[in-house]
Protein backbone atom coordinates (compact mmCIF):
# COMPACT_ATOMS: atom_id res chain seq x y z
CA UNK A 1 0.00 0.00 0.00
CA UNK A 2 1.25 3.41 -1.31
CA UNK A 3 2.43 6.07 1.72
CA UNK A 4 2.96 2.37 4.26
CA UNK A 5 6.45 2.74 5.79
CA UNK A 6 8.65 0.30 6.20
CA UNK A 7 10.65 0.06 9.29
CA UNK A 8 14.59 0.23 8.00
CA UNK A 9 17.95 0.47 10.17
CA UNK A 10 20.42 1.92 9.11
CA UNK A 11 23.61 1.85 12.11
CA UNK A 12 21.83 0.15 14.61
CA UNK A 13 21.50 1.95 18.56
CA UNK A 14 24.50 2.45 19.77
CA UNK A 15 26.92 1.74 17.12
CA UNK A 16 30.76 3.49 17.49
CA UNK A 17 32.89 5.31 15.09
CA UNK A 18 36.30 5.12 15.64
CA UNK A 19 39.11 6.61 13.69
CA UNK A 20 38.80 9.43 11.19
CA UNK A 21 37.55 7.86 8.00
CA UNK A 22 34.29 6.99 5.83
CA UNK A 23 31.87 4.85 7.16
CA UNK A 24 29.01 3.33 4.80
CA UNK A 25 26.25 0.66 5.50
CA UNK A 26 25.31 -2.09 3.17
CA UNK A 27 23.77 -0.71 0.12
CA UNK A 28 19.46 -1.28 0.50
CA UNK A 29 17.42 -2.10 -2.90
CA UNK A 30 15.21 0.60 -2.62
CA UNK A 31 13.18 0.31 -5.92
CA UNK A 32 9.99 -0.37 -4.34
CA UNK A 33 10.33 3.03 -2.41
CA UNK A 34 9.84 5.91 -3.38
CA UNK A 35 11.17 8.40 -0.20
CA UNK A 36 13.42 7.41 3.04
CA UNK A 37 12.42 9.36 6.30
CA UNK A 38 15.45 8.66 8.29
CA UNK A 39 16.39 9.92 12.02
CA UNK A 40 19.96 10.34 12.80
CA UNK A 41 20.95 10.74 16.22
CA UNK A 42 25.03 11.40 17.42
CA UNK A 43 26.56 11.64 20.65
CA UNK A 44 29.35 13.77 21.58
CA UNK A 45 32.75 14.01 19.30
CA UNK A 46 35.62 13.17 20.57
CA UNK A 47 39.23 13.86 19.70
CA UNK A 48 41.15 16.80 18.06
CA UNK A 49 39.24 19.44 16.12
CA UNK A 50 36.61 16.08 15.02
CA UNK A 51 33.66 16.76 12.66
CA UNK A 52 31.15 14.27 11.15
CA UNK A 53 29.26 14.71 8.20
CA UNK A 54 26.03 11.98 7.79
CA UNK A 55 24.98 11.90 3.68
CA UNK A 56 22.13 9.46 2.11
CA UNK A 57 23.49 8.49 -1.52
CA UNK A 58 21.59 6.52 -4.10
CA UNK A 59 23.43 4.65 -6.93
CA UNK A 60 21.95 2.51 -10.36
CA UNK A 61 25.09 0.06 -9.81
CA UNK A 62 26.60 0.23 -6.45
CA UNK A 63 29.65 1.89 -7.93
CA UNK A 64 28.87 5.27 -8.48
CA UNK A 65 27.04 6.93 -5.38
CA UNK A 66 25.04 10.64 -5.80
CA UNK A 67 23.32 12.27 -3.16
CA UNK A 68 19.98 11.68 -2.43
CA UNK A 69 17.74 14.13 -4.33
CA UNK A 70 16.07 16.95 -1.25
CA UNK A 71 19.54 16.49 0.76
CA UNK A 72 22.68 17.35 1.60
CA UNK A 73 25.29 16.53 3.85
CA UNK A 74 24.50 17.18 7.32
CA UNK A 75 25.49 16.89 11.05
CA UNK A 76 22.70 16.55 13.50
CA UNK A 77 24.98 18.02 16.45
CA UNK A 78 25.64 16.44 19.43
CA UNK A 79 23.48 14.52 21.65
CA UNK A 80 20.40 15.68 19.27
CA UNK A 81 18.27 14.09 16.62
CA UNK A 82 17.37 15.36 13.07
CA UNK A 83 15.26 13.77 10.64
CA UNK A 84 16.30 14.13 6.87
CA UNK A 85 13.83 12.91 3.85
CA UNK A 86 15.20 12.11 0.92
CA UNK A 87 13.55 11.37 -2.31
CA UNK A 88 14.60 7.81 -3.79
CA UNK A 89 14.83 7.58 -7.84
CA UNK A 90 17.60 4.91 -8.18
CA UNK A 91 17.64 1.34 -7.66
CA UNK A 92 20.09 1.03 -4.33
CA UNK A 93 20.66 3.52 -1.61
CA UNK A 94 23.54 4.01 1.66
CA UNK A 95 23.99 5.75 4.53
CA UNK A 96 27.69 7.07 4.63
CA UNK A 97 29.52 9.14 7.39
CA UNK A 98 32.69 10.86 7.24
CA UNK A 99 34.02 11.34 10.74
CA UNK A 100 37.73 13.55 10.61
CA UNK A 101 40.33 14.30 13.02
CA UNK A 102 42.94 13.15 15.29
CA UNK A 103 42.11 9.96 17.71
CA UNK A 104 38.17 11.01 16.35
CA UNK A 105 35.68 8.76 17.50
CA UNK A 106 31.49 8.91 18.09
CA UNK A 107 28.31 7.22 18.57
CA UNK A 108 25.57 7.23 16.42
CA UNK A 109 22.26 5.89 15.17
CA UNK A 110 20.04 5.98 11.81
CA UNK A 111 16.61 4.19 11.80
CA UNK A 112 13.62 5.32 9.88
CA UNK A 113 11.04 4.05 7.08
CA UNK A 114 10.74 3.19 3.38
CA UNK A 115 7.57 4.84 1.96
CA UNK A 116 6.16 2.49 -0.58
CA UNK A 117 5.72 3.60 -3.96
CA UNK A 118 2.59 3.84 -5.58
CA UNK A 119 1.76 1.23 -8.07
């Protein structure tokens, strides 16, 4: 049924980042959907100077990853929780993070649901 959302998990509560580098989850076949309504929710940085940066990406092949159309990249700050929606017009989508600095390290959490596409 068209508008029905489908629970989806992204980094499961309370999952740790540790190390500055880019973190993505398993790419989700997302043809059946049509928008993502996802709630990402970080704890305090830690480190020197750390920043993260949370992005939804969609990709035809699983090669070649675009943002999501209606986003961008996005921090929710710390020990809050911001819910992005992002529009879904290729076949697989990812949640990635990019967490820099020295000895950086956070938890985190993305959950949310698949809106079924109209048929």
């Amino acid at each position: 049924m068209a508008g029905e959302l489908v629970p989806t998990v992204m980094f499961p509560r309370f999952t740790t980042l540790s190390g500055a580098g880019t973190y993505t989850t398993a790419p989700l076949q997302v043809t059946r959907y049509a928008e993502l309504r996802l709630n990402v929710w970080r704890g305090p940085l830690i480190g020197t100077t750390p920043t993260i940066l949370f992005t939804i990406q969609e990709s035809i092949d699983r090669e070649n990853w675009t943002t999501c159309s209606g986003t961008s990249a996005f921090d929710p700050g710390s020990e809050t929780e911001d819910q992005e929606t992002a529009t879904l017009t290729k076949r697989w989508m990812r949640l990635k993070a990019v967490l820099a600095g020295t000895d950086a390290g956070v938890t985190c959490w993305a959950t949310g649901g698949l809106e079924l596409r109209e048929t």
